[in-house]
C-alpha atoms as a PDB file:
ATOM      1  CA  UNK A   1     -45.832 -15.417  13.658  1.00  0.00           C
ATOM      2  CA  UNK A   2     -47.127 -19.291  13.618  1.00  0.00           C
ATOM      3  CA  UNK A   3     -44.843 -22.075  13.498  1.00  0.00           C
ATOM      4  CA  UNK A   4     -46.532 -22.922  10.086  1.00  0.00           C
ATOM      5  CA  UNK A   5     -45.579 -19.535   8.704  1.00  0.00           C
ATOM      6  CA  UNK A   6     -42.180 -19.594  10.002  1.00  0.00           C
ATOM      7  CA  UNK A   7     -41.846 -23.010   8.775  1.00  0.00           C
ATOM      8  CA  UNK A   8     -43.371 -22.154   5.274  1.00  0.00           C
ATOM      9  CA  UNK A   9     -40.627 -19.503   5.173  1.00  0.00           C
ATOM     10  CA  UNK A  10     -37.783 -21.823   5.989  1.00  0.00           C
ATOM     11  CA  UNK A  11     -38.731 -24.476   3.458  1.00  0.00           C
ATOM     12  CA  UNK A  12     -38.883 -21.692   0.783  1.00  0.00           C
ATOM     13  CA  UNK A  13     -35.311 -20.301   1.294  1.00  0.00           C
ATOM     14  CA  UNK A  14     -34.143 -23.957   1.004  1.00  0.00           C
ATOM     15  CA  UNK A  15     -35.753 -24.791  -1.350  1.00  0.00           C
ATOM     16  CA  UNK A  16     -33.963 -21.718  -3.295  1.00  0.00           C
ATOM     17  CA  UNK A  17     -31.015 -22.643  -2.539  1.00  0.00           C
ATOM     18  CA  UNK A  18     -30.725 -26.280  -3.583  1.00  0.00           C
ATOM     19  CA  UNK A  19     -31.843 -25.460  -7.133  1.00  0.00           C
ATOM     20  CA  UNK A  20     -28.915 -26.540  -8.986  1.00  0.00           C
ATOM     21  CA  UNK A  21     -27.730 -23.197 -10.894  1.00  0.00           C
ATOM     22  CA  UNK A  22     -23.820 -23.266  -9.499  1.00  0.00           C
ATOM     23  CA  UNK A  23     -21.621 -25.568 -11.263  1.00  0.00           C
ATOM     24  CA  UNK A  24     -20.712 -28.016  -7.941  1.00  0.00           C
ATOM     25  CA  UNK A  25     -24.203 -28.657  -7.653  1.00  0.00           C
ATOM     26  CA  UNK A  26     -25.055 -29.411 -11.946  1.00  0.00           C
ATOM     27  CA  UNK A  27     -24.664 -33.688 -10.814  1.00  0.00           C
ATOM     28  CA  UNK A  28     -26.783 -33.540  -8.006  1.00  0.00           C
ATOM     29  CA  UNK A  29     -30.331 -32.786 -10.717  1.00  0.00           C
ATOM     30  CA  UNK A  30     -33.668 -32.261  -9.490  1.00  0.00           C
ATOM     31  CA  UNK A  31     -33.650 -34.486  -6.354  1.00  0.00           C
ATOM     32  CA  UNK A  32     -32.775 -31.997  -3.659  1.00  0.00           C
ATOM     33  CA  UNK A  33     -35.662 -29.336  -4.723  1.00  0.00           C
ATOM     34  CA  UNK A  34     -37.849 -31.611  -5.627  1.00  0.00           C
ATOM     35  CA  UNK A  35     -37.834 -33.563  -2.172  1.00  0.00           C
ATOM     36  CA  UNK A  36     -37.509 -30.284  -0.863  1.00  0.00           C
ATOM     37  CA  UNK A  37     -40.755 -29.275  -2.879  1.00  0.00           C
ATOM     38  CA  UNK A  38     -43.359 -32.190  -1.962  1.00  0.00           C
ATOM     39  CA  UNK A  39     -42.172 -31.408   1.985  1.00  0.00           C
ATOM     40  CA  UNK A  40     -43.296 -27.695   1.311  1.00  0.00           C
ATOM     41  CA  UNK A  41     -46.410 -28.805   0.058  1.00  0.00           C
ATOM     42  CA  UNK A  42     -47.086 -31.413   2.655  1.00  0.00           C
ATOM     43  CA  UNK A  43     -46.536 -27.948   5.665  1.00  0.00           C
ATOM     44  CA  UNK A  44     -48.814 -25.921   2.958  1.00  0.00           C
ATOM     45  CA  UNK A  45     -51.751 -28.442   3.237  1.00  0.00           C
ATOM     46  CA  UNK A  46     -51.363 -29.555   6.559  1.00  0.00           C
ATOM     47  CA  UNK A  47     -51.581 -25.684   7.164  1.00  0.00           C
ATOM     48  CA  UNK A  48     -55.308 -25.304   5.273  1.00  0.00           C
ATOM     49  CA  UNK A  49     -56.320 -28.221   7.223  1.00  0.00           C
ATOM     50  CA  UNK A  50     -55.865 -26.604  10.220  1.00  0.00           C
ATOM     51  CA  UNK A  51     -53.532 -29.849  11.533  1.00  0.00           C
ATOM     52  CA  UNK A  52     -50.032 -27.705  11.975  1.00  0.00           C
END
């Protein structure tokens, strides 16, 4: 397995969990996942590119 791959992998499960569905996280919004989001697709282009 790549690093790419792995790190695809990674961002996805964290990016599960910070979606704010549990009642502690209801204040916190969008931010986390969506930060959490535009890394992910950063590693997903830089992958196609062939530059990670």
């Amino acid at each position: 397995m790549s690093l790419g791959t792995l790190l695809i992998i990674i961002l996805v499960l964290l990016l599960l969990g910070v979606i704010p569905t549990w009642p502690h996280s209801h204040s916190w919004g969008y931010g986390p996942s969506g930060g959490l989001g535009l890394v992910l697709i950063i590693v997903i282009v830089l992958m196609l590119m062939g530059r990670l």
